[in-house]
N, C-alpha and C. Protein backbone atom coordinates (compact mmCIF):
# COMPACT_ATOMS: atom_id res chain seq x y z
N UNK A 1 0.85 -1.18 0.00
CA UNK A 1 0.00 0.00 0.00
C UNK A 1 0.89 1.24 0.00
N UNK A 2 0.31 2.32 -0.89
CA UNK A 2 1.19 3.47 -1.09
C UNK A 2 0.42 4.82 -0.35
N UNK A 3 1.62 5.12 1.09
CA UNK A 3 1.04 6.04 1.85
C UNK A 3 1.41 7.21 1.17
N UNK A 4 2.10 7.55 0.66
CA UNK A 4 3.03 8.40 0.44
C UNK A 4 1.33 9.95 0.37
N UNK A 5 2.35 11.21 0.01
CA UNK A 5 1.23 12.25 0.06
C UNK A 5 2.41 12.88 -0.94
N UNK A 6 1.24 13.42 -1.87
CA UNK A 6 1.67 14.41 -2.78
C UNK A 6 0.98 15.92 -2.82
N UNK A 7 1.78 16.37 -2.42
CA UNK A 7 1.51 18.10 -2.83
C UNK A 7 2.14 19.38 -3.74
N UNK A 8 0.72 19.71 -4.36
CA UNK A 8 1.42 20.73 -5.18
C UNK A 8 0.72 21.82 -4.93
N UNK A 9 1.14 23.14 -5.23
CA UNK A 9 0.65 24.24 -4.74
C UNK A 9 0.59 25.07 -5.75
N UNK A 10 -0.42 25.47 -6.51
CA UNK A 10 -0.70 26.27 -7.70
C UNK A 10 -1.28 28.10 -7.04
N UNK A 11 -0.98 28.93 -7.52
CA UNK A 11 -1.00 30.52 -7.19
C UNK A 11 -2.19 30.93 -8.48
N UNK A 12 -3.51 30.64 -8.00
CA UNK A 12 -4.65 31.53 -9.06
C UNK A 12 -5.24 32.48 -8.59
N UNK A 13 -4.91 33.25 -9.17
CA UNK A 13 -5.44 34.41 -9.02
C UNK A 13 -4.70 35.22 -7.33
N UNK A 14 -5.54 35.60 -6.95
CA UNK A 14 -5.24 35.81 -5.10
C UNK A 14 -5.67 34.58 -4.79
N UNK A 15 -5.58 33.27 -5.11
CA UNK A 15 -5.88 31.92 -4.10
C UNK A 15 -4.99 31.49 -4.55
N UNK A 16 -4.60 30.35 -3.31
CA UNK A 16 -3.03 29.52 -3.33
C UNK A 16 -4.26 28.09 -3.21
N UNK A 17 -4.20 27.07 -3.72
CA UNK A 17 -4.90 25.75 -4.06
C UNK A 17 -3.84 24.49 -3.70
N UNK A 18 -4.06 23.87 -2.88
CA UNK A 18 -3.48 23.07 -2.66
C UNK A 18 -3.46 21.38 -3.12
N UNK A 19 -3.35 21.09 -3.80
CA UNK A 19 -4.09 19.99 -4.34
C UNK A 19 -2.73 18.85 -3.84
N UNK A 20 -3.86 18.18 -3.14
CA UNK A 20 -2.71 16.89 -2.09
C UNK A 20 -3.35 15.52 -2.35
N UNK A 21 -2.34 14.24 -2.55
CA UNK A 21 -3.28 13.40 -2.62
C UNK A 21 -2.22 12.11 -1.80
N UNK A 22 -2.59 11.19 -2.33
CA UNK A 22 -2.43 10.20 -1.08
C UNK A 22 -2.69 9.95 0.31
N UNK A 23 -2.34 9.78 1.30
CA UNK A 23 -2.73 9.18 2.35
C UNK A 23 -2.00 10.79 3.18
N UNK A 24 -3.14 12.03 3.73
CA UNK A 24 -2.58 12.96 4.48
C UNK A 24 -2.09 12.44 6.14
N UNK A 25 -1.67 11.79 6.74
CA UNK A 25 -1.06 11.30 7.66
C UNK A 25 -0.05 11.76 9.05
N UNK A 26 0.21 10.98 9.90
CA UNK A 26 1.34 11.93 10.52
C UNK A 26 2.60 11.63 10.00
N UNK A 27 3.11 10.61 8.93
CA UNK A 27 4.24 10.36 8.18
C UNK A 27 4.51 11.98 7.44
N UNK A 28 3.46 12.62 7.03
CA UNK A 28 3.49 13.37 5.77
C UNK A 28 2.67 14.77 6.51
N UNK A 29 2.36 15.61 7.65
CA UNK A 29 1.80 16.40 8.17
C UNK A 29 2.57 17.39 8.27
N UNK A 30 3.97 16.66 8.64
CA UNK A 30 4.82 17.84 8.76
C UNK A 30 5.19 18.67 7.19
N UNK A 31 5.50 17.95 6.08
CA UNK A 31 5.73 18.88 4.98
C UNK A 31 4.83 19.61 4.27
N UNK A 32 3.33 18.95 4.82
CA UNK A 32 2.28 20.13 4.53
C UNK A 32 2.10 20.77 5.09
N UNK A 33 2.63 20.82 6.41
CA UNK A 33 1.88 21.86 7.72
C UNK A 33 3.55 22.96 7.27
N UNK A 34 4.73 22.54 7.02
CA UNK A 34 5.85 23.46 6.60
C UNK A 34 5.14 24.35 4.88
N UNK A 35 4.90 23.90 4.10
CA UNK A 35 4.51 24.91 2.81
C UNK A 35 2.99 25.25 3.30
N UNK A 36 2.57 24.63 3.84
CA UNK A 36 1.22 25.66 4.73
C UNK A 36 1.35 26.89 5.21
N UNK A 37 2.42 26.57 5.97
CA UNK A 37 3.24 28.36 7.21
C UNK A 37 4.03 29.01 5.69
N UNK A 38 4.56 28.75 5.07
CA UNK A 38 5.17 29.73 3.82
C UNK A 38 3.90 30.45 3.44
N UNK A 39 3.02 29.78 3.10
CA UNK A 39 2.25 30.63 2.11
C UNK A 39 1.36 31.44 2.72
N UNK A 40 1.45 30.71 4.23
CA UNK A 40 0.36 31.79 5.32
C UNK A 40 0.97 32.88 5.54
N UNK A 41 2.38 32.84 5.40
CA UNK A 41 3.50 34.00 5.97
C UNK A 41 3.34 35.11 4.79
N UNK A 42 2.92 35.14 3.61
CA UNK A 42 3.07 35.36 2.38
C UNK A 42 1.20 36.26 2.34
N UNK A 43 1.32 37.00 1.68
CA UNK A 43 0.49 37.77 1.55
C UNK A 43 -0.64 37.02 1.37
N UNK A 44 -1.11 36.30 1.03
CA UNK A 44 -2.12 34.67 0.57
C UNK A 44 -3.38 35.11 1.85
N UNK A 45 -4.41 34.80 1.59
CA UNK A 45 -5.44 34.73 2.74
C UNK A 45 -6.77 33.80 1.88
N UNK A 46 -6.53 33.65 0.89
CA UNK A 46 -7.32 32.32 0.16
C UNK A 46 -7.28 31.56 0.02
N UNK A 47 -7.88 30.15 0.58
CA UNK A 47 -6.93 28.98 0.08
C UNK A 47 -7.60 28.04 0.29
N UNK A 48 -7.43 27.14 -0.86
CA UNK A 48 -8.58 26.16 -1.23
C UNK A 48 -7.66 24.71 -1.66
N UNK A 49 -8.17 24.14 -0.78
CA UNK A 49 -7.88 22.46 -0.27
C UNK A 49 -8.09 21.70 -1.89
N UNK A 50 -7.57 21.16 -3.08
CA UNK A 50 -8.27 20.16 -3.88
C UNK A 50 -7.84 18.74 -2.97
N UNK A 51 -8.87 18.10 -2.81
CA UNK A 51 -8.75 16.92 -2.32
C UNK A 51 -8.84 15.66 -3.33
N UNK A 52 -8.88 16.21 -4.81
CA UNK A 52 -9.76 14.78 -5.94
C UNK A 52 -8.37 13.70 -5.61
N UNK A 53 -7.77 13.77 -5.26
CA UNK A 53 -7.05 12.54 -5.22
C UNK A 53 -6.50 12.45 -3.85
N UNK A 54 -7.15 12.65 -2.83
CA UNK A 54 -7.27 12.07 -1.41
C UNK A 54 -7.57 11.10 -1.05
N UNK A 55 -6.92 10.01 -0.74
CA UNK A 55 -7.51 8.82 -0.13
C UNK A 55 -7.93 8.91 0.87
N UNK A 56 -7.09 9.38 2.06
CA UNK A 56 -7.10 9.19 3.63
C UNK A 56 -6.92 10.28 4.61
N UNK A 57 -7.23 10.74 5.45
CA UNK A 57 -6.60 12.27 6.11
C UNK A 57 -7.23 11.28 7.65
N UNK A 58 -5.95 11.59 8.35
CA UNK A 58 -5.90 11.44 10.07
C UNK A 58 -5.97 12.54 10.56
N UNK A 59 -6.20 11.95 11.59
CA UNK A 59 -6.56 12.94 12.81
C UNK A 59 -5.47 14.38 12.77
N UNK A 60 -4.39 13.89 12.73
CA UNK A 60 -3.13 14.81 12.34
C UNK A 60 -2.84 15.42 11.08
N UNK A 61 -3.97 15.18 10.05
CA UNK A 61 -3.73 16.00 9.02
C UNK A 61 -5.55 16.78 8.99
N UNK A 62 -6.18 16.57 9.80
CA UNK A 62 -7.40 17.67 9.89
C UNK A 62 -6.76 18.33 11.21
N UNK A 63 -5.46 18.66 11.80
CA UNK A 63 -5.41 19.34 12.25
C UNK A 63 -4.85 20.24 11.63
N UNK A 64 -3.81 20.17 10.84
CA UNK A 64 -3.42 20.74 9.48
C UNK A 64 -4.45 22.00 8.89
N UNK A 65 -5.44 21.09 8.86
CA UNK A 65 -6.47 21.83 8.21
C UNK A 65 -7.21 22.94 9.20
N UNK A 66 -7.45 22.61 10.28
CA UNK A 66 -7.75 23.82 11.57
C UNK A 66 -6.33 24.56 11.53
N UNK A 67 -5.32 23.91 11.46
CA UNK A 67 -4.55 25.27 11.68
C UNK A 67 -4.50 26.51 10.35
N UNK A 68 -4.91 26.08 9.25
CA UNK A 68 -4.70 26.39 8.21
C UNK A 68 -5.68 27.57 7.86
N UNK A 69 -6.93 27.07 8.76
CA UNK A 69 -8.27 27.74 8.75
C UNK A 69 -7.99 28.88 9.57
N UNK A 70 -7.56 29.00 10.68
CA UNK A 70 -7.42 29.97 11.78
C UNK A 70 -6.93 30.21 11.49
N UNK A 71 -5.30 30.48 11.36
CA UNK A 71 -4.30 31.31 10.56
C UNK A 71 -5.19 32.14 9.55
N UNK A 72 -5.82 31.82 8.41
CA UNK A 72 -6.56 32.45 7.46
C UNK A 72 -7.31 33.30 7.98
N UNK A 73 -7.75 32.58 8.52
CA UNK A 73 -9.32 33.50 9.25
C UNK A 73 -8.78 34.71 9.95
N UNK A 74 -7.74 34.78 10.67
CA UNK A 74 -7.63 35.80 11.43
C UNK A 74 -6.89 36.74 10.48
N UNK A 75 -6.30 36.70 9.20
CA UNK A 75 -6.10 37.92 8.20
C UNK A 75 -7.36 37.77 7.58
N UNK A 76 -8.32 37.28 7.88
CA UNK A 76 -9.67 37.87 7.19
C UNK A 76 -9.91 36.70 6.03
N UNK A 77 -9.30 36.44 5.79
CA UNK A 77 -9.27 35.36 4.59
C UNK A 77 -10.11 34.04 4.80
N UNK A 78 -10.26 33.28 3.67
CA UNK A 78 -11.27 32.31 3.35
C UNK A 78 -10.67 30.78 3.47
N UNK A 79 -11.29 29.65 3.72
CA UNK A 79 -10.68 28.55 3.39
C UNK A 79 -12.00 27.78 2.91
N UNK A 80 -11.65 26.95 1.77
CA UNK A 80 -12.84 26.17 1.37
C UNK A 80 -12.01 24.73 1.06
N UNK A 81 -12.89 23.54 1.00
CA UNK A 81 -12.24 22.24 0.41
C UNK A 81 -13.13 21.88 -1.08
N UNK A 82 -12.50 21.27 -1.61
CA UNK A 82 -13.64 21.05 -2.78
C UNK A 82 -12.75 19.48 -3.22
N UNK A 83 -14.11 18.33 -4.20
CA UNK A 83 -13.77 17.23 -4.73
C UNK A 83 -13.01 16.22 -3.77
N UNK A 84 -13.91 16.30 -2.66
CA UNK A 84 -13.66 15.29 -1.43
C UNK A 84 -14.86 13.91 -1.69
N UNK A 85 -13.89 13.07 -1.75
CA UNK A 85 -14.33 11.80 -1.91
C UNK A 85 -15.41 11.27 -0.80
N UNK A 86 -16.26 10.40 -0.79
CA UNK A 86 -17.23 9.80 0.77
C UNK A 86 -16.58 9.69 1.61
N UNK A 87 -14.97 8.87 1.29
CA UNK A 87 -14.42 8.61 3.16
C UNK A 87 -13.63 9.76 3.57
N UNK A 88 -13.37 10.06 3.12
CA UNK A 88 -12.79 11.45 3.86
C UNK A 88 -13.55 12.45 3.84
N UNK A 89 -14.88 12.66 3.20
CA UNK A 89 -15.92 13.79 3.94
C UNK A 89 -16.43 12.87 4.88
N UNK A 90 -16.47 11.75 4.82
CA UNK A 90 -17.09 10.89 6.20
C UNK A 90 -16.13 11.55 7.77
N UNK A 91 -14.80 11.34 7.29
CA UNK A 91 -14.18 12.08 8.08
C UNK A 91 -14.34 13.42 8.57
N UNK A 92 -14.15 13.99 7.73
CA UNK A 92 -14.53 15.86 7.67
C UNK A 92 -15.81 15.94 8.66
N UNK A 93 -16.76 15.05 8.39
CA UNK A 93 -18.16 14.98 8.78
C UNK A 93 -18.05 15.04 10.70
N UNK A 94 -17.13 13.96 10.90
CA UNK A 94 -17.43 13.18 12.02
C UNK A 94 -16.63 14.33 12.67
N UNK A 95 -15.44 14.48 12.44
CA UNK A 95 -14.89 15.86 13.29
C UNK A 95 -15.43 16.68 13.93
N UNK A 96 -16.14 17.44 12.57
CA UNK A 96 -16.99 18.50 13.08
C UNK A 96 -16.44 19.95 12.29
N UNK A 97 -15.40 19.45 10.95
CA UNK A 97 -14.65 20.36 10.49
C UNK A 97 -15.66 20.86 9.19
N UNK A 98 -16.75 20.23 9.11
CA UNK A 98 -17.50 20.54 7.82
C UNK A 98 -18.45 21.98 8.42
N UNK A 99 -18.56 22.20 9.77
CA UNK A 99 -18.80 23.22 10.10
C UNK A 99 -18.20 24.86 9.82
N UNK A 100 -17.04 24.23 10.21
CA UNK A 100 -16.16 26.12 9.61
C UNK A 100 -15.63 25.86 8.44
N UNK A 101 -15.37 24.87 8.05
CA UNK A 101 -14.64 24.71 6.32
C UNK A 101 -15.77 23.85 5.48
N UNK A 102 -15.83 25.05 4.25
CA UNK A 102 -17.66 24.42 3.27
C UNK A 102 -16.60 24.14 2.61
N UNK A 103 -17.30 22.89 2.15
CA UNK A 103 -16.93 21.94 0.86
C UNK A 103 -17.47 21.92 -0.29
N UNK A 104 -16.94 21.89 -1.56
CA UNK A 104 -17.45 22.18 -2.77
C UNK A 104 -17.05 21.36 -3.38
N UNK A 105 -18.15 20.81 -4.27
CA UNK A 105 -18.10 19.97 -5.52
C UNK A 105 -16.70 19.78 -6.31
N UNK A 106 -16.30 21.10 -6.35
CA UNK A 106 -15.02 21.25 -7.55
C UNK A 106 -14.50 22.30 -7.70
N UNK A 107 -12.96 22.26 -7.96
CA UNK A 107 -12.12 23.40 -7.74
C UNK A 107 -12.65 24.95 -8.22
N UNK A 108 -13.47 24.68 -9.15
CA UNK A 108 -13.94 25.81 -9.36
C UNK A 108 -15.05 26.80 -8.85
N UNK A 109 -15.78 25.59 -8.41
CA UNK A 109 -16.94 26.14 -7.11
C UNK A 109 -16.24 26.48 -6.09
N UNK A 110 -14.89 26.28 -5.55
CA UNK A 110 -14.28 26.14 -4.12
C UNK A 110 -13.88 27.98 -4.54
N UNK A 111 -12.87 28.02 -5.57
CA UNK A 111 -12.59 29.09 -6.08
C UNK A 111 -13.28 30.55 -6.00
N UNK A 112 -14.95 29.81 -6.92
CA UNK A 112 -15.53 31.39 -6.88
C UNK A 112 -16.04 31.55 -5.45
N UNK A 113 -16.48 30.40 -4.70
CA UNK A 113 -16.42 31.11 -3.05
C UNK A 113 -16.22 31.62 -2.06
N UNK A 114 -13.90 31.39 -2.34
CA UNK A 114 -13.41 32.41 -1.85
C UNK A 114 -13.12 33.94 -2.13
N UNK A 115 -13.96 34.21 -3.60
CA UNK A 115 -13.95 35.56 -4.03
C UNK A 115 -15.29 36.21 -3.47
N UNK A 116 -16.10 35.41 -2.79
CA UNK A 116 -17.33 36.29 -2.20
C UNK A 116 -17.02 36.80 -1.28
């Protein structure tokens, strides 16, 4: 089985998009939670999760995602997820993270939401 996590980080427009896939984990939390703090440090306050090729996210990588949210939030900025598969919005669900972070169909719905 391939845990591994891939991330790439695309700059559209004023949103930074993160599109990660494989297994988000505590093997792999730390090098997203490190280009997470770059781009939070960085003028950025938009930023939208692609999940279409997410298998798995632990406990330690939806914290990732709260930290990612608060950081944002407090320069005013937006966070959305979009193209989250059943088991990991099952996840999202059970947390309680589908409350402050809306999920969208697809990168492009995630997109025009953080321009509202």
């Amino acid at each position: 089985m391939d845990t591994k996590v891939g991330i790439k980080i695309e700059e559209v427009g004023d949103t930074m998009v993160f599109a990660i896939e494989g297994h988000l984990d505590a093997s792999m939390v730390n090098a997203v939670n490190e280009r997470a703090t770059d781009v939070l440090e960085s003028d950025f306050v938009k930023v939208v999760f692609d999940f279409s090729n997410l298998v798995y996210i632990s406990s330690a990588g939806l914290r990732v995602l709260l930290y990612v949210a608060k950081k944002t939030k407090s320069k005013g900025g937006k966070v959305a997820l979009c193209s989250v598969n059943s088991n990991v919005q099952r996840i999202l669900d059970i947390s309680g993270l589908t409350r402050f972070l809306p999920v969208y169909d697809d990168r492009e719905a995630a997109l025009s939401a953080t321009k509202s």
